[in-house]
Protein backbone atom coordinates (compact mmCIF):
# COMPACT_ATOMS: atom_id res chain seq x y z
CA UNK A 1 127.90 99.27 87.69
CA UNK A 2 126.16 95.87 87.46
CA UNK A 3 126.92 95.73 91.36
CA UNK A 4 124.55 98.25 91.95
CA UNK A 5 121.16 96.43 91.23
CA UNK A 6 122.27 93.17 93.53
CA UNK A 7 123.53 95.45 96.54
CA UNK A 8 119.48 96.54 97.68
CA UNK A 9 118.96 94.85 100.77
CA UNK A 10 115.29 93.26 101.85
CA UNK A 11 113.24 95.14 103.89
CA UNK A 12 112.16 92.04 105.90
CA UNK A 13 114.29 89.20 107.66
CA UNK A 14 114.60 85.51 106.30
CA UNK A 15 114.54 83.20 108.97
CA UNK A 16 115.11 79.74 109.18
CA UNK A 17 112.79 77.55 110.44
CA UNK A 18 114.91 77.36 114.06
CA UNK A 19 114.81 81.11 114.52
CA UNK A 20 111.39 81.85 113.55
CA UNK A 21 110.03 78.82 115.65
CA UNK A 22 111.74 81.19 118.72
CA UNK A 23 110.52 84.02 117.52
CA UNK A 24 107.08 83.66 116.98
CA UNK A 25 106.97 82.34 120.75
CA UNK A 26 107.40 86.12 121.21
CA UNK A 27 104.62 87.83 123.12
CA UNK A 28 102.94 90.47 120.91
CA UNK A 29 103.60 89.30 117.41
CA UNK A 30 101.39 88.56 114.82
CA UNK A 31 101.73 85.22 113.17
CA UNK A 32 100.06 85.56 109.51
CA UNK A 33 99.81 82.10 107.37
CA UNK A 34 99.32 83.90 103.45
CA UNK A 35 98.36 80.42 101.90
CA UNK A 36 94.61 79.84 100.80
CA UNK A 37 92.27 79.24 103.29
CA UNK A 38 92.01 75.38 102.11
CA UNK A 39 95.28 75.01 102.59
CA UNK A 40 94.90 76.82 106.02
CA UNK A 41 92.20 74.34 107.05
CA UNK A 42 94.84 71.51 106.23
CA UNK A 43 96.99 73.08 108.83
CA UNK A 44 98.89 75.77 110.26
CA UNK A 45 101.21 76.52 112.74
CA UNK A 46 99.66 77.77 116.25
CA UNK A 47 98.37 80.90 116.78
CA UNK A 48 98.59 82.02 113.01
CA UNK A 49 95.62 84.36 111.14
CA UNK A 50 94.97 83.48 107.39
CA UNK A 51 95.22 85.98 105.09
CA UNK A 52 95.80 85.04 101.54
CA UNK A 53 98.12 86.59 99.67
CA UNK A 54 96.47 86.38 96.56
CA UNK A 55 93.26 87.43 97.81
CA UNK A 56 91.78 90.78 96.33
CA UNK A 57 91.29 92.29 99.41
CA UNK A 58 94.82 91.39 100.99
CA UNK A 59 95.79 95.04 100.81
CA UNK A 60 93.00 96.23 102.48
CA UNK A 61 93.09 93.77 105.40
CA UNK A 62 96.79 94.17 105.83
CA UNK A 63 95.54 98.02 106.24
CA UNK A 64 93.50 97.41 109.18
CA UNK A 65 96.38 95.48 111.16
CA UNK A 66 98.61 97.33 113.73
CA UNK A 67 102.07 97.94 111.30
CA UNK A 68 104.32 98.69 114.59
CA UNK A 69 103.66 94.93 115.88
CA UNK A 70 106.36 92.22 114.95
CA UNK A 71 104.30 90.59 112.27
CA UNK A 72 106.21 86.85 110.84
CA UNK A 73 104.52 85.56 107.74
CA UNK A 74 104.97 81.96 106.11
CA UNK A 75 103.32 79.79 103.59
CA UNK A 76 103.97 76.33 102.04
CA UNK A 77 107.32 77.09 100.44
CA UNK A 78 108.28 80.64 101.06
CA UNK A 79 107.64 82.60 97.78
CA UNK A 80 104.47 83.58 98.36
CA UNK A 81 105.23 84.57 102.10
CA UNK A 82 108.42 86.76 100.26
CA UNK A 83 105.78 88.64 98.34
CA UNK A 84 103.76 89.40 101.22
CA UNK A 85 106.59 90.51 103.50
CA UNK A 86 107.77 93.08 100.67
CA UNK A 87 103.90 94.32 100.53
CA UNK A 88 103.98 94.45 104.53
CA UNK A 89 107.14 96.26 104.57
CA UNK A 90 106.14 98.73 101.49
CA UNK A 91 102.81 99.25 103.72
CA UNK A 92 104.87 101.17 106.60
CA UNK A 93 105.16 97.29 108.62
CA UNK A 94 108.28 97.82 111.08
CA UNK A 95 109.24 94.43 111.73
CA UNK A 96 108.48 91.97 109.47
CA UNK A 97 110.34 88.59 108.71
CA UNK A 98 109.47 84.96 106.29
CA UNK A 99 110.16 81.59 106.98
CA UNK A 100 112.21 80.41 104.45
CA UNK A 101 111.46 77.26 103.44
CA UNK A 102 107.85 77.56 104.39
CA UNK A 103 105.69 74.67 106.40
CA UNK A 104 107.42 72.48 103.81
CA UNK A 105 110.84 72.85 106.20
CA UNK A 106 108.95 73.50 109.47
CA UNK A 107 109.95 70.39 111.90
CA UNK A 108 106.85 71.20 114.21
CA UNK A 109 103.44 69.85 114.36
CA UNK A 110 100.08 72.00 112.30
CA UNK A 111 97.42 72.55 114.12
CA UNK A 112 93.65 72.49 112.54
């Protein structure tokens, strides 16, 4: 019976930072970095949007976004990018996938 409540499966993809390097390379994705916008400034990985996760109005801007476009989401660790791929993927998003390990694992450069 215990089973039961660890057998739900994720919504949204994990992906290592190797896999979602290739797949945000994609044409027609949206890249979304959920961190605060300070720690956006600090850097980010190319081509990303900021929208912060803990920001008020996160739901509604995640409203106004296209939710049949592969959207990949990171931030510095992971956890918070976790939260916001379950709200993307709870919002009607179709493809939606984290970096695990956040731009604390990423081997690439940030841009500013």
């Amino acid at each position: 019976m215990f089973g039961l409540f660890n057998s739900a499966s994720k919504a949204y993809q994990d992906l290592k930072p190797a896999e979602f390097s290739a797949a945000v390379r994609q044409p027609g994705i949206v890249l979304l970095d959920v961190r605060r916008p300070d720690e956006f400034a600090g850097g980010h990985l190319p081509g990303a949007v900021n929208l912060d996760v803990t920001a008020p109005d996160f739901a509604r801007r995640v409203a106004a976004l296209d939710k049949t476009r592969p959207t990949y989401v990171y931030c510095r660790s992971g956890a918070r990018s976790a939260t916001a791929a379950a709200q993307l993927t709870g919002a009607g998003f179709t493809t939606v996938a984290n970096l695990l390990g956040g731009v604390l694992d990423w081997p690439e450069k940030l841009v500013r």
